[in-house]
N, C-alpha and C. Protein backbone atom coordinates (compact mmCIF):
# COMPACT_ATOMS: atom_id res chain seq x y z
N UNK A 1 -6.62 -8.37 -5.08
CA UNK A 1 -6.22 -9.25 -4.01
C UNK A 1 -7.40 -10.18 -3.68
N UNK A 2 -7.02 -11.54 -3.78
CA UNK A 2 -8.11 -12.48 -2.75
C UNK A 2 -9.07 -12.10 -2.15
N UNK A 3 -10.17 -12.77 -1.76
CA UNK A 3 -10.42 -12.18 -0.19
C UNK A 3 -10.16 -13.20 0.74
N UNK A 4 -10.35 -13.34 1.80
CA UNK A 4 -9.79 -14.22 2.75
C UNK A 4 -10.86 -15.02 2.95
N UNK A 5 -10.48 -16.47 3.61
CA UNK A 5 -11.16 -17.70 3.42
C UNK A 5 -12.08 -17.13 4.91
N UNK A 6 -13.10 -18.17 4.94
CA UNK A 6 -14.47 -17.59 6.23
C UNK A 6 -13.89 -17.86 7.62
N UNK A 7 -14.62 -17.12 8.27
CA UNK A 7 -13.79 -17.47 9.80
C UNK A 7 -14.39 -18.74 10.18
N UNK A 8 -15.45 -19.13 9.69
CA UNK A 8 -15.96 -20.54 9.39
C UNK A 8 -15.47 -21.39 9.27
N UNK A 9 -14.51 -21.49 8.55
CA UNK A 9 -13.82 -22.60 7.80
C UNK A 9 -12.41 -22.63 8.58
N UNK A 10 -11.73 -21.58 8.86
CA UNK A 10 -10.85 -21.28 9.86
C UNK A 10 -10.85 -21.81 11.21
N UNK A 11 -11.97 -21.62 11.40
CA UNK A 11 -12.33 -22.20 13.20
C UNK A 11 -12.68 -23.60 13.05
N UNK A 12 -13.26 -24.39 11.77
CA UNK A 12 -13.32 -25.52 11.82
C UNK A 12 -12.10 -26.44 11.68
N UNK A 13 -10.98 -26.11 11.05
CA UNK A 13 -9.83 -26.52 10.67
C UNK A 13 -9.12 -26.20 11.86
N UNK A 14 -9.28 -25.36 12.87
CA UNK A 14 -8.43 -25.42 13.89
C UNK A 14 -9.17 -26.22 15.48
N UNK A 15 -10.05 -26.16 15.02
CA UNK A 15 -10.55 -27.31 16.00
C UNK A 15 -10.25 -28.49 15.33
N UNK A 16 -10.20 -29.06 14.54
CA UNK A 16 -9.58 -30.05 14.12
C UNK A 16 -7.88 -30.45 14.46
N UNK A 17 -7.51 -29.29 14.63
CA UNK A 17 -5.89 -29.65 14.84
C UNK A 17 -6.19 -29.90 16.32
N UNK A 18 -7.19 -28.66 17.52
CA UNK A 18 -6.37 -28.72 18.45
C UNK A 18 -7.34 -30.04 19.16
N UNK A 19 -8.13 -31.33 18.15
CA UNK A 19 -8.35 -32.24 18.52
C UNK A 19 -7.47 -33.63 18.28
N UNK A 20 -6.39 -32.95 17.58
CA UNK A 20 -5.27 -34.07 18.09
C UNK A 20 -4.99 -34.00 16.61
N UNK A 21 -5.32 -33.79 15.85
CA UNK A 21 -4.78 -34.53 13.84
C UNK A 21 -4.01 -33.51 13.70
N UNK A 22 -3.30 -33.77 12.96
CA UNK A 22 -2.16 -32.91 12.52
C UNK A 22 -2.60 -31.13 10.89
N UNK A 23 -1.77 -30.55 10.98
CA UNK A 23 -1.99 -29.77 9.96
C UNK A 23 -2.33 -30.08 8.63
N UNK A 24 -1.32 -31.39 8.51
CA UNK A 24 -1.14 -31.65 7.08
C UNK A 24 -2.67 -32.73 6.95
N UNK A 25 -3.14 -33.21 7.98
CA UNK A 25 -4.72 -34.03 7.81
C UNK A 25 -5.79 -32.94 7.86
N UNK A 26 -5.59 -32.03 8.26
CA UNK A 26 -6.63 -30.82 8.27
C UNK A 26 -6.53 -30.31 6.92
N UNK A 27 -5.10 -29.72 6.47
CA UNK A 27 -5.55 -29.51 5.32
C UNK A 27 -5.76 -30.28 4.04
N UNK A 28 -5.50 -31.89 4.33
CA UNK A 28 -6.42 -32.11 3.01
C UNK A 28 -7.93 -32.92 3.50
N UNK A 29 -8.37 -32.25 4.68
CA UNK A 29 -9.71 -32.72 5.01
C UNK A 29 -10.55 -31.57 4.43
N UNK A 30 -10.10 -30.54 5.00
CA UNK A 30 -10.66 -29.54 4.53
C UNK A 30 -10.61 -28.35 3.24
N UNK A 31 -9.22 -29.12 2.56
CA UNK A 31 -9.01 -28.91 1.29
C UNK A 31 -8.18 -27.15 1.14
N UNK A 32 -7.15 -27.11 2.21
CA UNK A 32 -6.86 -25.73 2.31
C UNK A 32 -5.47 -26.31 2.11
N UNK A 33 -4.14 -25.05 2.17
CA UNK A 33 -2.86 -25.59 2.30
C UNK A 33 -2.25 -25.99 3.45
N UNK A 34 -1.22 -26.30 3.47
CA UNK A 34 -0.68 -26.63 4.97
C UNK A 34 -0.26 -25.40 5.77
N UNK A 35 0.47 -24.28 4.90
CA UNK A 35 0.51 -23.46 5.38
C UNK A 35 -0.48 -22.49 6.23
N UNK A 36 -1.47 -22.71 5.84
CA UNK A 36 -2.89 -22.10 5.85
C UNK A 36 -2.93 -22.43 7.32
N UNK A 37 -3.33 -23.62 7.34
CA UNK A 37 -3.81 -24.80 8.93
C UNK A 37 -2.59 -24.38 10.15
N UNK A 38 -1.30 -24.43 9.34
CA UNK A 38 -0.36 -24.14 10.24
C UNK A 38 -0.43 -22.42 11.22
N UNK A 39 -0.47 -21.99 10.75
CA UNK A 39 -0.41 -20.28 10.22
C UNK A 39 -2.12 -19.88 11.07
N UNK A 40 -3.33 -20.58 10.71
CA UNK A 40 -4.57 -20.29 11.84
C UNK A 40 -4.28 -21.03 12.93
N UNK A 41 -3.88 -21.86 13.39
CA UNK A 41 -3.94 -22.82 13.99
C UNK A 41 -2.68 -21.82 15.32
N UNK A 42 -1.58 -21.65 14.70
CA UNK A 42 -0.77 -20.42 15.09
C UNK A 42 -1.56 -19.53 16.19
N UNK A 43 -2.09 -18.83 14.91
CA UNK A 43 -3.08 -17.50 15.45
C UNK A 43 -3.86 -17.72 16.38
N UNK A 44 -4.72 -19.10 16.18
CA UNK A 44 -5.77 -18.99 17.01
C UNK A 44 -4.85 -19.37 18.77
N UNK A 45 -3.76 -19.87 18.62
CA UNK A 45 -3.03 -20.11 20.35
C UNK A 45 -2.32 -18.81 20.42
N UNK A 46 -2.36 -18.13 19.97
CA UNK A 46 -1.30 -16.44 20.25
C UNK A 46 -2.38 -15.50 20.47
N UNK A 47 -3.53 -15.61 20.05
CA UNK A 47 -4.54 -14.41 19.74
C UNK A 47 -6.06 -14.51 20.14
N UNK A 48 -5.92 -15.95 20.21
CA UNK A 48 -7.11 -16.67 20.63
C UNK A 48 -8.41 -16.35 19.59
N UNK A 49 -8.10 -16.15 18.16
CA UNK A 49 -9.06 -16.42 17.10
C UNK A 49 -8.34 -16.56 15.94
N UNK A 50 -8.60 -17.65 14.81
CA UNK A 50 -7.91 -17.74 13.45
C UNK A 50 -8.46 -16.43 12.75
N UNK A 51 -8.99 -15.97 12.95
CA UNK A 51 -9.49 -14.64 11.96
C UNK A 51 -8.95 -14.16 11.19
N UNK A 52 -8.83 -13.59 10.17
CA UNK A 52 -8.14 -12.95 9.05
C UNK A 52 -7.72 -11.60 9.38
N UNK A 53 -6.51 -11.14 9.17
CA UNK A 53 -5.93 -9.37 9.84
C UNK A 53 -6.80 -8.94 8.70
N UNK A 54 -6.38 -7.31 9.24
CA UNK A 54 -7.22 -6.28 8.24
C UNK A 54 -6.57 -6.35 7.03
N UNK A 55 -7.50 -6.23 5.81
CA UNK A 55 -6.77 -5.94 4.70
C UNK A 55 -6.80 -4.68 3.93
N UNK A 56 -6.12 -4.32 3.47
CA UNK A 56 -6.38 -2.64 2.60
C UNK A 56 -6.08 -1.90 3.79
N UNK A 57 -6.83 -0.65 3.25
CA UNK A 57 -6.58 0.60 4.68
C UNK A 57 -5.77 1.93 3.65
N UNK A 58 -5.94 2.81 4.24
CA UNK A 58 -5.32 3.69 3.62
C UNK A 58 -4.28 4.17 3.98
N UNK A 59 -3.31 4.35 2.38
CA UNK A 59 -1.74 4.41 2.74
C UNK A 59 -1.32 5.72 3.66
N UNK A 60 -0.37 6.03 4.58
CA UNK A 60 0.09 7.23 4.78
C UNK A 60 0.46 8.08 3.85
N UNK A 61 0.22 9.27 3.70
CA UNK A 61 1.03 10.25 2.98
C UNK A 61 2.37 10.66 3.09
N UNK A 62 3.28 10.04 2.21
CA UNK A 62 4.33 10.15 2.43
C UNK A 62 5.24 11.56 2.14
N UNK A 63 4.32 12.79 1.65
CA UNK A 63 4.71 14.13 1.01
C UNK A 63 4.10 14.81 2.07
N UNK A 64 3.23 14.34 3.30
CA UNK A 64 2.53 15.56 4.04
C UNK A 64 3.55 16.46 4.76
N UNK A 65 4.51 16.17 4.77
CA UNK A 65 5.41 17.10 5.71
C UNK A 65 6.13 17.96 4.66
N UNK A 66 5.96 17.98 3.95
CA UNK A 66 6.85 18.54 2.37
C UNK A 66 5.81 19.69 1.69
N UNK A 67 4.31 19.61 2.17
CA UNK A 67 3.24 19.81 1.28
C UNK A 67 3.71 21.38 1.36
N UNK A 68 3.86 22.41 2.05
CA UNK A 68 3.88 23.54 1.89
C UNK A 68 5.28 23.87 0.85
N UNK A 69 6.21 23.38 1.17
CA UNK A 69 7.24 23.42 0.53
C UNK A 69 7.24 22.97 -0.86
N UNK A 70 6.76 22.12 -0.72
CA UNK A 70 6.34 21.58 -2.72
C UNK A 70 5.98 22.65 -3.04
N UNK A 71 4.59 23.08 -2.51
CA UNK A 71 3.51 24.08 -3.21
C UNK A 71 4.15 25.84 -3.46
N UNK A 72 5.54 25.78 -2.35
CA UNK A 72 5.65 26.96 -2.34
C UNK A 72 7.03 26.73 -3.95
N UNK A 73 7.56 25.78 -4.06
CA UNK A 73 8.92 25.17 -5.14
C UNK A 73 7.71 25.66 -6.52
N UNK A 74 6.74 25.33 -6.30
CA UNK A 74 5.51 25.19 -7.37
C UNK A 74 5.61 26.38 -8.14
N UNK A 75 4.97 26.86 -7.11
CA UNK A 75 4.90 28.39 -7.56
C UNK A 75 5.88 29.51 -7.78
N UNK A 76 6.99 28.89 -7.20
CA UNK A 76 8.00 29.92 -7.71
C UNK A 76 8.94 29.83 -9.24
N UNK A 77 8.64 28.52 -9.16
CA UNK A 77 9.10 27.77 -10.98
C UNK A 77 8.01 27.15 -11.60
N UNK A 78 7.04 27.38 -12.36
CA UNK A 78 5.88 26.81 -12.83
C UNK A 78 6.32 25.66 -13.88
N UNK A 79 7.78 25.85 -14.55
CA UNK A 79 7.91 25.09 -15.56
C UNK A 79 9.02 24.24 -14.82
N UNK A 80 9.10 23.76 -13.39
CA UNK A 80 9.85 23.06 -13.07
C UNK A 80 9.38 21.42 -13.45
N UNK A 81 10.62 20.26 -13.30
CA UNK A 81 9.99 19.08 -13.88
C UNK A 81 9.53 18.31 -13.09
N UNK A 82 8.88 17.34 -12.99
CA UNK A 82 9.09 16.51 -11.58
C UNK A 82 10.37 15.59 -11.45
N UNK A 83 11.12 15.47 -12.39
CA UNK A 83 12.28 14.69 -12.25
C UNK A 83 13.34 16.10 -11.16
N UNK A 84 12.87 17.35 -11.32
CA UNK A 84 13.67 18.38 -11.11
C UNK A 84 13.03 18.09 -9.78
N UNK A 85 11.97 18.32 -9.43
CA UNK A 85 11.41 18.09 -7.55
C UNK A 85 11.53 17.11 -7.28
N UNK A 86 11.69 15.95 -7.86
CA UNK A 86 12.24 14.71 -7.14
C UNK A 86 13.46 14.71 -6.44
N UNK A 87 14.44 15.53 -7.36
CA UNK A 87 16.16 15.50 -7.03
C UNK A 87 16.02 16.76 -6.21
N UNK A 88 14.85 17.34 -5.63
CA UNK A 88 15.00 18.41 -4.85
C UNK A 88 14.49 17.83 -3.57
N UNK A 89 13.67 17.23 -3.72
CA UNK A 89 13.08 16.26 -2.49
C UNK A 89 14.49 15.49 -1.86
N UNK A 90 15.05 14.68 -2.86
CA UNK A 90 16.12 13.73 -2.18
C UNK A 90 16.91 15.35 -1.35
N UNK A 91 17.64 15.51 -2.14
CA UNK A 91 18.08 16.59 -1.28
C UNK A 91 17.75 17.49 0.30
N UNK A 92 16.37 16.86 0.47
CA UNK A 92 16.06 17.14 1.74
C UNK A 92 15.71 15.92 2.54
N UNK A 93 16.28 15.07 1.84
CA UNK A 93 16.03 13.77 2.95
C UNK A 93 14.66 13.51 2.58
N UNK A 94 14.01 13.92 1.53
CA UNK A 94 12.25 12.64 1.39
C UNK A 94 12.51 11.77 -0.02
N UNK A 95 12.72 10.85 0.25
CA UNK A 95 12.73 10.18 -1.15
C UNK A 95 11.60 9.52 -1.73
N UNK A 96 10.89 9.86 -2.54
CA UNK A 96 9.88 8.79 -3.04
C UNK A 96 9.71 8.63 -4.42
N UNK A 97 9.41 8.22 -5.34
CA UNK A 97 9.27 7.71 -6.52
C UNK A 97 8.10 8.95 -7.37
N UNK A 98 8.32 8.88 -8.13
CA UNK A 98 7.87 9.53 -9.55
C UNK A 98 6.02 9.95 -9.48
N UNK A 99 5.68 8.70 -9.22
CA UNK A 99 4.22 8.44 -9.28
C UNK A 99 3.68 8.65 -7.83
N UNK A 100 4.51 8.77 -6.87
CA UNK A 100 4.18 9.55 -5.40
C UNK A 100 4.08 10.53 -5.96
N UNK A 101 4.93 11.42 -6.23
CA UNK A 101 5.00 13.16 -6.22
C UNK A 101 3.92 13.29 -7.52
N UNK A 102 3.26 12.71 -8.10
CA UNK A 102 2.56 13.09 -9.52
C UNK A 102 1.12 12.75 -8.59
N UNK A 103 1.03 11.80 -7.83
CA UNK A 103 -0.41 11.93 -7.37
C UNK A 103 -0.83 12.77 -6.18
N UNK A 104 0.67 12.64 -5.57
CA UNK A 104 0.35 14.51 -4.66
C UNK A 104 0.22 15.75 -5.27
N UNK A 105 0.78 16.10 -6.22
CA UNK A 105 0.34 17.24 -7.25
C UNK A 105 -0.70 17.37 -7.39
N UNK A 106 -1.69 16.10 -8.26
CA UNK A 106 -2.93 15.82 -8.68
C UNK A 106 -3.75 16.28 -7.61
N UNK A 107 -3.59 15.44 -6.46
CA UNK A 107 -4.77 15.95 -5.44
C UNK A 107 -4.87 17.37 -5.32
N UNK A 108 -3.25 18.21 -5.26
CA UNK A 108 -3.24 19.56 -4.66
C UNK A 108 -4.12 20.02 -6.22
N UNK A 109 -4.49 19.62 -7.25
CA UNK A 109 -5.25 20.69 -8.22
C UNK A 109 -4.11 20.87 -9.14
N UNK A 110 -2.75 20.71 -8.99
CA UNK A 110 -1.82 20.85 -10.01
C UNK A 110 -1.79 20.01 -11.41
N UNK A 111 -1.90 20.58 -12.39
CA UNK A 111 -1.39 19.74 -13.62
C UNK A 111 0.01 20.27 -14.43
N UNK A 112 0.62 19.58 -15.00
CA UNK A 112 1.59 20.33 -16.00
C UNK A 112 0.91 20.10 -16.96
N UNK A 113 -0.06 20.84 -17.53
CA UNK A 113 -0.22 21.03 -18.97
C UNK A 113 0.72 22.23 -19.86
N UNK A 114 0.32 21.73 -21.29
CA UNK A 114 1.57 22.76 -22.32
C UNK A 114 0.38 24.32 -22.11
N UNK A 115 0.64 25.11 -22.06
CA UNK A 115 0.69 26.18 -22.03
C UNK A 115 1.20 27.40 -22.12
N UNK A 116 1.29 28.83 -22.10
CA UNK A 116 1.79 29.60 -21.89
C UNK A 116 3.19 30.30 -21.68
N UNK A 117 2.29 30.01 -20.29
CA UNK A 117 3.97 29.97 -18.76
C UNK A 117 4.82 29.25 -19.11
N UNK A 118 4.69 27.62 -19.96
CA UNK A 118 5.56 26.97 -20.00
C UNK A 118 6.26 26.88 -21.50
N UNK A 119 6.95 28.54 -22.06
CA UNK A 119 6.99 28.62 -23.12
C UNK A 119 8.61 27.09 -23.89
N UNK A 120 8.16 26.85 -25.04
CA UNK A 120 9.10 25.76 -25.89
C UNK A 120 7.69 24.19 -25.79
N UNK A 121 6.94 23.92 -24.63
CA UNK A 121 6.35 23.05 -25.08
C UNK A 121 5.13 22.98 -25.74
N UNK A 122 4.97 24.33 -26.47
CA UNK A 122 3.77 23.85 -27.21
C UNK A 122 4.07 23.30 -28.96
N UNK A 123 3.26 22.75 -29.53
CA UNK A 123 3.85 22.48 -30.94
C UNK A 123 4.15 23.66 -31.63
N UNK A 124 4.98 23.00 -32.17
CA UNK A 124 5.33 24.59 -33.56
C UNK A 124 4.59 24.67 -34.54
């Protein structure tokens, strides 16, 4: 992702508007889009600074309320699939995608590797 333009350049382009010129002269004075000028210019009368919102941040966990219950589904079927705990998840009302439930595994220390326990997937 981008990073966001300076609060520098932001505060200069909106003092420019709120000295009378319009968006569309700000932004090709200062070489930004119109949307841009429109959109700080916005901010800075609602919020009282053009500043840039936060960006990034860390996502919620969307399995934390599930976590004991996964772990306990885990251990009672070792050779279960994740396509099989996915359609067990919907079933309780959490729906999330493939690569959710594979990086909550991961963190908990889980892998499906071929092994043992999981007799038919090793090569013949």
């Amino acid at each position: 992702m981008a990073k966001p333009y300076s609060l520098d350049l932001r505060e200069r382009v909106v003092a420019y508007v709120e000295s009378g010129k319009t968006c569309k002269e700000a932004s090709d004075r200062f070489d930004v889009s119109i949307a841009s000028a429109v959109r700080w210019a916005a901010r800075a009368r609602s919020e009282g600074s053009p500043a840039a919102k936060p960006m990034g941040g860390r996502r919620r966990d969307a399995l934390a309320g599930e976590r004991e219950w996964l772990l306990a589904q885990v251990a009672r079927q070792p050779d279960l699939t994740l396509h099989a705990l996915l359609a067990q998840l919907e079933r309780r009302g959490t729906k999330v995608c493939c690569d959710t439930l594979w990086r909550f595994l991961c963190r908990e220390g889980l892998r499906f590797k071929k092994n043992r326990v999981r007799r038919g997937t090793e090569p013949a």
